[in-house]
Protein backbone atom coordinates (compact mmCIF):
# COMPACT_ATOMS: atom_id res chain seq x y z
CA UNK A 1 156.54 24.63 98.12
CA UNK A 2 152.98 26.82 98.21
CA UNK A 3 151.77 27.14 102.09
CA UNK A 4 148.56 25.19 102.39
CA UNK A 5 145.36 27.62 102.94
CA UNK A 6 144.13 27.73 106.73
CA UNK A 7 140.68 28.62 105.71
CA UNK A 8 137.68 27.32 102.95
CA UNK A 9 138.57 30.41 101.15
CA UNK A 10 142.16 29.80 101.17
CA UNK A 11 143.86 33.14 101.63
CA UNK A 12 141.27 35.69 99.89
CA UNK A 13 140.27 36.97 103.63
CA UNK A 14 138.00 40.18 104.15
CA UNK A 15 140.95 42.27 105.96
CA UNK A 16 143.57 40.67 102.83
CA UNK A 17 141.21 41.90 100.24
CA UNK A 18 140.67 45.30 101.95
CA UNK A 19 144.35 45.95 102.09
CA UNK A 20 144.74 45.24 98.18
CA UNK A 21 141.89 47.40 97.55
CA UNK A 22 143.31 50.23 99.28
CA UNK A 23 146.65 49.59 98.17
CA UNK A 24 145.67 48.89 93.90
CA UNK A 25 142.10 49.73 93.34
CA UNK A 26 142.56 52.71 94.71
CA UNK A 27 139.40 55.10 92.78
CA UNK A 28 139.17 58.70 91.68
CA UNK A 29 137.18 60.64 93.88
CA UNK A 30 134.53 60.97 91.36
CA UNK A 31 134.39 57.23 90.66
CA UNK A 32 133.80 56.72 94.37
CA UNK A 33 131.07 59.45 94.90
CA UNK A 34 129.68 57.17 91.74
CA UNK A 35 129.32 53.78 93.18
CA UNK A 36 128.04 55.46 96.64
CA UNK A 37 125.44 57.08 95.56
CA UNK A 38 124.12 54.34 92.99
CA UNK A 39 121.28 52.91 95.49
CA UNK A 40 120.23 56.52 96.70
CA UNK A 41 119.61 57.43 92.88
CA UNK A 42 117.01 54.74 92.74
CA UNK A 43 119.41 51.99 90.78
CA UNK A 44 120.07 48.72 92.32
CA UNK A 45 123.56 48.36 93.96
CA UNK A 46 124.78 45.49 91.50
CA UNK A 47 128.16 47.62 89.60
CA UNK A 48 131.17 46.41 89.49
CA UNK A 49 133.35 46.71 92.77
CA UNK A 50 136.85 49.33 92.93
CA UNK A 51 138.94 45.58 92.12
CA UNK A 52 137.08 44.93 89.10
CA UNK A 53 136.76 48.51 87.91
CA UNK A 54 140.63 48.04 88.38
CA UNK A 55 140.47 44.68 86.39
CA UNK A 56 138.73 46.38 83.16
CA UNK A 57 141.04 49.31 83.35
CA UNK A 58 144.38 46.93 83.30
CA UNK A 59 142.56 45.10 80.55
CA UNK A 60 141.73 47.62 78.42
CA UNK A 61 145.10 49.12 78.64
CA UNK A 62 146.62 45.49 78.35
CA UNK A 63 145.02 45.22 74.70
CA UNK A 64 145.75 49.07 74.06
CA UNK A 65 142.08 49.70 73.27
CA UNK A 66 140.82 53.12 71.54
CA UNK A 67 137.52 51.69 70.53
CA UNK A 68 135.33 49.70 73.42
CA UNK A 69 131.39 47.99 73.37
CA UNK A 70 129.85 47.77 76.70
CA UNK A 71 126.27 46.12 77.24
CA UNK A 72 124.96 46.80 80.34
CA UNK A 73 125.62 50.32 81.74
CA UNK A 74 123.50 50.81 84.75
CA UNK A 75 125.09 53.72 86.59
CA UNK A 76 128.44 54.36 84.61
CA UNK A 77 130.46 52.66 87.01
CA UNK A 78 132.20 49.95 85.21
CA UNK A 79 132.33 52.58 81.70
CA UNK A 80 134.56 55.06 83.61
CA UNK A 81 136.97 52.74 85.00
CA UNK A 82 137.57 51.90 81.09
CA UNK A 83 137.28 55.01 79.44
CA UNK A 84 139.94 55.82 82.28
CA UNK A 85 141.52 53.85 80.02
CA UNK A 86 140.77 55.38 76.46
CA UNK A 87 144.02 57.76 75.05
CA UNK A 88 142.61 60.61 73.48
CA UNK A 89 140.14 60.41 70.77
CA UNK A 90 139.02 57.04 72.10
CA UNK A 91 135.84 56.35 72.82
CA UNK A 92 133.28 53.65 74.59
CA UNK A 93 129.70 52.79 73.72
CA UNK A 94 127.94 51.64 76.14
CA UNK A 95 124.08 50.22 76.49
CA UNK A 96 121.43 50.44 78.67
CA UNK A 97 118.19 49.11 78.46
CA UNK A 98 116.37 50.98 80.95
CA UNK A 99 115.96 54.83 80.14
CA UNK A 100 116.15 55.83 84.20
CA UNK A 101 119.19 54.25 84.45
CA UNK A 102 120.89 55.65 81.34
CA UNK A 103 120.07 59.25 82.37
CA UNK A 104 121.57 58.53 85.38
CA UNK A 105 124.58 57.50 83.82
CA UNK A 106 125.02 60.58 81.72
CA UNK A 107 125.42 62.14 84.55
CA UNK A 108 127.81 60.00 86.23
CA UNK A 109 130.00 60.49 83.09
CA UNK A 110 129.93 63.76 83.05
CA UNK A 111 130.71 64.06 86.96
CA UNK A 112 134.07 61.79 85.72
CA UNK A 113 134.78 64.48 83.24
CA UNK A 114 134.26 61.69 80.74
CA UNK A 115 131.61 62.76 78.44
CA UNK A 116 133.99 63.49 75.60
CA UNK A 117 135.29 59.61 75.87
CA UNK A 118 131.85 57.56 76.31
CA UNK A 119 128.41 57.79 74.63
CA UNK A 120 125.37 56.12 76.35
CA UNK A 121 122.70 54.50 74.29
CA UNK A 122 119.37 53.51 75.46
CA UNK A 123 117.46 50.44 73.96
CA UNK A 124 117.82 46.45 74.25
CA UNK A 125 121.14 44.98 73.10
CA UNK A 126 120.51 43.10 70.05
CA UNK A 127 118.64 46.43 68.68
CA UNK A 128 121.49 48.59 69.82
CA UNK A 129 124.30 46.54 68.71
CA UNK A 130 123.97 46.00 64.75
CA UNK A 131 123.80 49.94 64.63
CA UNK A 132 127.42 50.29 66.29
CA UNK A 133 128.76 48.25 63.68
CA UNK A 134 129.88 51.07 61.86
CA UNK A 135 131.77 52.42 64.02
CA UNK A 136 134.05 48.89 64.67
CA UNK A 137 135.83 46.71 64.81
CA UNK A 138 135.88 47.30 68.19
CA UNK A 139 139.11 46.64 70.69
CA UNK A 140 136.89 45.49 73.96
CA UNK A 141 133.50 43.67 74.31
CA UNK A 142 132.40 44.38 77.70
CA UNK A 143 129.01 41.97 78.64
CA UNK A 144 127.85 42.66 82.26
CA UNK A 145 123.76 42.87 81.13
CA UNK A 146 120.64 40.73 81.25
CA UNK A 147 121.71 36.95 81.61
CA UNK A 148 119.56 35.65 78.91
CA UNK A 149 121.42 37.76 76.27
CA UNK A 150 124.64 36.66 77.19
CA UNK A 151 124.66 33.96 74.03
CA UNK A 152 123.50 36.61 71.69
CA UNK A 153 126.08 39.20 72.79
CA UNK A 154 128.93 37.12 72.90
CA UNK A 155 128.20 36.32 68.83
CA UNK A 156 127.73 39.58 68.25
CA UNK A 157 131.34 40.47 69.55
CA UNK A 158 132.86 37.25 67.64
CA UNK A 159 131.64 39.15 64.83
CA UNK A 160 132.64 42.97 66.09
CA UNK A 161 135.99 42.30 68.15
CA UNK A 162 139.83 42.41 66.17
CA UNK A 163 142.07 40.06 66.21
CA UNK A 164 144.08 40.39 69.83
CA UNK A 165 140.66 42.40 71.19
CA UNK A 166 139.18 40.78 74.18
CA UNK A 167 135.53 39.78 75.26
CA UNK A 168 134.53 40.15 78.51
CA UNK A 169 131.50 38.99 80.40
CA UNK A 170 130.96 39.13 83.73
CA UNK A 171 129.20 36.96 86.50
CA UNK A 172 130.44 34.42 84.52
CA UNK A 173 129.94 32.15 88.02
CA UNK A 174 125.80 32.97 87.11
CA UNK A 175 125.49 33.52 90.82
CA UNK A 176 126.99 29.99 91.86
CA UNK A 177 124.88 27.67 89.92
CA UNK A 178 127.05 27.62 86.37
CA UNK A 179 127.51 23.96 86.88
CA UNK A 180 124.32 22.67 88.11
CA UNK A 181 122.29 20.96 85.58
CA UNK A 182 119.42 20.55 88.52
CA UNK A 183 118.21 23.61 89.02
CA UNK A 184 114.08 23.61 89.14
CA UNK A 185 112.61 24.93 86.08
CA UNK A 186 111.29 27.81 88.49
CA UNK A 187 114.18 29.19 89.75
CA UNK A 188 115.38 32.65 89.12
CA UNK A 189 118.79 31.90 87.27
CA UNK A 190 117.62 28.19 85.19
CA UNK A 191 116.62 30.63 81.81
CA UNK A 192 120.27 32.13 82.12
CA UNK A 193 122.15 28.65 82.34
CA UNK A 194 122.07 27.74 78.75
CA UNK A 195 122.99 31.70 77.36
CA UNK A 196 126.03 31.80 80.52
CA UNK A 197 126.79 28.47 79.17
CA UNK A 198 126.80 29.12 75.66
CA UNK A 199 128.85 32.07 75.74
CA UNK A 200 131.27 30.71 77.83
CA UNK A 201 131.66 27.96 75.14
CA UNK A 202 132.10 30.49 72.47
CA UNK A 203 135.02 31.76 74.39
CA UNK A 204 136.74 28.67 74.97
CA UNK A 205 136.45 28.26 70.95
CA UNK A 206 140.42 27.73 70.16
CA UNK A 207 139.00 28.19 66.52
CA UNK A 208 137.60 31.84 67.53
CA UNK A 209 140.09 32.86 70.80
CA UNK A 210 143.45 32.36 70.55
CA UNK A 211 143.35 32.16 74.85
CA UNK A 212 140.76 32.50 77.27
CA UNK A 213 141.01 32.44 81.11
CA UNK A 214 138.01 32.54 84.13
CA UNK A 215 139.65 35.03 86.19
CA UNK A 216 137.85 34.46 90.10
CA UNK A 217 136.98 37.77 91.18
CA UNK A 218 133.43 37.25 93.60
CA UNK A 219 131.00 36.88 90.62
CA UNK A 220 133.96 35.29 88.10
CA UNK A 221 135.11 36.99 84.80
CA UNK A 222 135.66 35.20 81.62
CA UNK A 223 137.90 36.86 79.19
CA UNK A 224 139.16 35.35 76.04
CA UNK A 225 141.70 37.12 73.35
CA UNK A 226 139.87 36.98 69.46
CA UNK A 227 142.32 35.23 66.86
């Protein structure tokens, strides 16, 4: 018989999730000194945490990728944990829109010692993606970027990602208000509900995904397994 939670949040305490941090997120030093110094570099403090960087590491090891697409760079965070991941010869593209940010995550990389593995590209998604085509199909579709893109990206990687290759997005939860269909036309997140939503359903397409799964880290993570 499961033990009933004694809290609203059920067992997923502060000092709990601390303790499995330390004990199997555990980051490189240089990964660390990354994700510290993201707000004093001018960039807005929104990466990935250690447990997720963990999560896309396992993941792309899980699927044994060598070839990975991330949109949405930012500081380089989330593209080192996975080109952690890379054997040799691998290598991960990943995009970033704004040009500050992407120099800044050159040099992340290259404090990682990962330079060889990743290559940053600067430019919106949908005029980045079609020109990495070439160098496909690709293993791992990473989506952590602007939230009205999200419907756009995801049928880009339908289109990019093998069979047994995994798409990714994150804050699949859009910030709490996924499943609210009342959200005034002025709020912040109402122009991301139908692309969330619409990826989401891609995803959950048994005739594109052979399995999919919301996995409930703090902003929730939707992966799904291409057929």
């Amino acid at each position: 018989m499961a033990h009933q939670a004694t809290t609203e949040s059920g067992y997923r305490t502060k000092p709990l999730l601390d303790f499995v941090t330390r004990t199997m997120a555990r980051e490189r030093a240089a990964l660390r000194e990354i994700r510290e110094t993201t707000e004093a570099k001018g960039l807005p403090a929104i990466s990935v945490g250690p447990d997720e960087g963990r999560l896309l590491h396992f993941l792309a090891s899980a699927c044994g990728a060598r070839r990975i697409v991330e949109v949405g760079t930012l500081a380089g965070y989330s593209a080192c944990w996975m080109a952690d991941a890379l054997p040799k010869g691998g290598m991960l593209h990943t995009i970033e829109y704004e040009p500050k940010h992407a120099k800044v995550a050159k040099e992340n990389i290259a404090l990682a010692g990962l330079t060889e593995k990743v290559t940053v590209h600067t430019g919106p998604g949908m005029t980045v993606l079609p020109t990495l085509e070439r160098h496909g199909p690709f293993d791992l579709a990473f989506i952590d970027a602007d939230k009205t893109g999200y419907g756009d990206y995801a049928r880009w990687a339908v289109k990019n990602v093998r069979s047994g290759g995994f798409v990714i997005c994150d804050n699949a939860y859009l910030f709490g208000n996924l499943h609210r269909d009342d959200l005034p036309a002025g709020h912040e997140d109402a122009p991301k509900l139908a692309p969330m939503r619409a990826a989401l359903s891609l995803l959950a397409d048994e005739a594109l995904f052979s399995s999919c799964a919301m996995i409930p880290t703090g902003e929730g993570m939707a992966v799904a397994v291409r057929r």
